[in-house]
Protein backbone atom coordinates (compact mmCIF):
# COMPACT_ATOMS: atom_id res chain seq x y z
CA UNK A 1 184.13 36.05 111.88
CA UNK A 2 182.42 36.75 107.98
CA UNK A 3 179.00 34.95 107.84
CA UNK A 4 179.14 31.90 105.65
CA UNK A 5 177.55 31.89 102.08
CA UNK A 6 173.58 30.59 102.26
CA UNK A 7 172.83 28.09 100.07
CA UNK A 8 169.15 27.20 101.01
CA UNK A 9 166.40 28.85 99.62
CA UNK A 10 165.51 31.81 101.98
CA UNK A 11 161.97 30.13 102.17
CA UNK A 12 163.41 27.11 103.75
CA UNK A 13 165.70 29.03 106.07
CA UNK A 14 162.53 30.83 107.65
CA UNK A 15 160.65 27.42 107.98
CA UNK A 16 163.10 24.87 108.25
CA UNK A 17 165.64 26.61 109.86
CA UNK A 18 167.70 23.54 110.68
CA UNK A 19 167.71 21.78 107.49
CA UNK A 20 168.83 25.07 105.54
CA UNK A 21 172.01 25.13 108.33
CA UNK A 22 172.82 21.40 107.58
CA UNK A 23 172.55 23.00 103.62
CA UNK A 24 174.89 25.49 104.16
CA UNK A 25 177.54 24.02 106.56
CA UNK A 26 177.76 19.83 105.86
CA UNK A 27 176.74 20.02 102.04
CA UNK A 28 178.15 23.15 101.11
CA UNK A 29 180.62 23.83 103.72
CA UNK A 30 182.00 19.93 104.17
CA UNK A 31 181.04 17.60 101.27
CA UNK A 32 181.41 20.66 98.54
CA UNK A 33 184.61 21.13 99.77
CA UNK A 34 186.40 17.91 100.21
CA UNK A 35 189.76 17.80 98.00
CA UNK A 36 188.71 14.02 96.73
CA UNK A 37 186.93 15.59 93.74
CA UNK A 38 187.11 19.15 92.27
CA UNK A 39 183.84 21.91 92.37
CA UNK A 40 183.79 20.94 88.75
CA UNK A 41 183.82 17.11 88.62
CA UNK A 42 181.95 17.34 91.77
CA UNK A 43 178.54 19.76 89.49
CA UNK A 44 179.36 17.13 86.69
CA UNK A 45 177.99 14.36 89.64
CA UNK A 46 175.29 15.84 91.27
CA UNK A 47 174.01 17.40 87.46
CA UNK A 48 173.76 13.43 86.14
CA UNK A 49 172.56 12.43 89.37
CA UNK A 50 169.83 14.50 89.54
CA UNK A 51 168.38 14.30 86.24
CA UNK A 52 168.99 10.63 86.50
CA UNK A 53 166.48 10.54 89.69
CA UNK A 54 164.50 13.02 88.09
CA UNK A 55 164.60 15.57 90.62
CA UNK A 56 164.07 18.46 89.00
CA UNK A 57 163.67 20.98 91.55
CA UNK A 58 167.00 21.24 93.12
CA UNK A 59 168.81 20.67 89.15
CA UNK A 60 168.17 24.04 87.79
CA UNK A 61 170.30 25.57 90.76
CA UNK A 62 172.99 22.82 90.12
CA UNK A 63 173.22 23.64 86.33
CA UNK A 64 174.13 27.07 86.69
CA UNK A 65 176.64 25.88 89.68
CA UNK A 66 178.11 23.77 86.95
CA UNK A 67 178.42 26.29 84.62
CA UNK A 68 180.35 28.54 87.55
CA UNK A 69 182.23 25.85 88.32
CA UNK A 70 183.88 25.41 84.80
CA UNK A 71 181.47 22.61 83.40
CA UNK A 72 180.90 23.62 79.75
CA UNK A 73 177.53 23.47 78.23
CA UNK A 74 178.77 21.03 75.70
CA UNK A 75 179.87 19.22 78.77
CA UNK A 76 176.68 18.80 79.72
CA UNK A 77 174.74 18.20 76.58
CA UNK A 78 177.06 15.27 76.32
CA UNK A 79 176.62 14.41 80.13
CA UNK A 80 172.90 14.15 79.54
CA UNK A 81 172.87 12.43 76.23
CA UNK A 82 174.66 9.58 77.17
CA UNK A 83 172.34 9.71 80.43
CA UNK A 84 169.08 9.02 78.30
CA UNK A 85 170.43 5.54 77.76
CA UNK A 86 171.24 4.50 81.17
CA UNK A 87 167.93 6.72 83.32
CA UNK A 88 165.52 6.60 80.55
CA UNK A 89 164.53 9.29 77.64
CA UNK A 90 162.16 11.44 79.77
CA UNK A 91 164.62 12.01 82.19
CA UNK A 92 167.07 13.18 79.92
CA UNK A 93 164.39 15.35 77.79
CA UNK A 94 163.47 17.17 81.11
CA UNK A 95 167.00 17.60 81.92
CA UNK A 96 168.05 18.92 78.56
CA UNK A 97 165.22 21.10 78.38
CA UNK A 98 166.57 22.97 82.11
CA UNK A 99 169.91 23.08 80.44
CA UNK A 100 168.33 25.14 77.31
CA UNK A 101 166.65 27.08 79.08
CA UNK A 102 169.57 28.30 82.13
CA UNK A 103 172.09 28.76 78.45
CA UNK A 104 169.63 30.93 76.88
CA UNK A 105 168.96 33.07 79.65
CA UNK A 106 172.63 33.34 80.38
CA UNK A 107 173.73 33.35 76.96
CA UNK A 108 176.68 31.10 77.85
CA UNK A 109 178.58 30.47 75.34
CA UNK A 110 179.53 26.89 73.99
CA UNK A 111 183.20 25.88 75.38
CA UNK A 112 183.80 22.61 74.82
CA UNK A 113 186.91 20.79 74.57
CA UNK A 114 188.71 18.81 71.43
C-alpha cells in the first residue's frame, strides 16, 4: 500500500503527531477530495478565507496550492481586491503582499481569463 502524501509541516508531525495525521488524512485526504467543489474552486475558498481571518501562516502554502491547482494569479489579485472591501484593507494588503511575493519567486506567469 504507497504511503499517502504529508501535508503537515514535518515539525508538527514530530511534535504533534496526531494533529499532522488528521492533516493529512480528513483535510487532505477527505474534505480536499470531496467531488462537491473542484481542487481549484476549493484553493479559491480557503485563499479568501484565510486572508479574510488574517491567518497568515497557513496562506502562503495555500497560494502556491492555488496556483497548482489552476487558480491564476490574476484570479487571485481579483479574489483579494474585492476582499479588502468586505475583511478590511490590512487584510487584503498582507494578503496581496504573500501573493507578490510566492509570483515573483515562481515567476508565474499572468493567466487570466477574458
Amino acid at each position: 500500500m504507497p504511503e499517502r502524501k504529508k501535508f503537515a509541516p514535518p515539525a508538527i508531525q514530530e511534535f504533534a503527531p496526531k494533529l499532522a495525521e488528521v492533516t493529512d488524512t480528513v483535510l487532505f485526504g477527505d474534505i480536499w477530495e470531496r467531488q462537491g467543489l473542484s481542487p481549484r474552486d476549493r484553493s479559491l475558498v480557503t485563499v479568501t478565507a484565510l486572508a479574510a481571518l488574517y491567518r497568515n501562516d497557513q496562506l502562503s502554502f495555500h497560494i502556491g496550492k492555488a496556483l497548482e491547482n489552476g487558480v491564476t494569479k490574476d484570479e487571485l489579485i481579483e479574489a483579494i481586491t474585492h476582499l479588502a472591501f468586505y475583511a478590511g484593507w490590512p487584510n487584503a494588503m498582507t494578503a496581496m503582499n504573500q501573493l507578490k511575493e510566492i509570483v515573483e519567486k515562481s515567476d508565474q506567469p499572468g493567466r487570466g481569463g477574458p
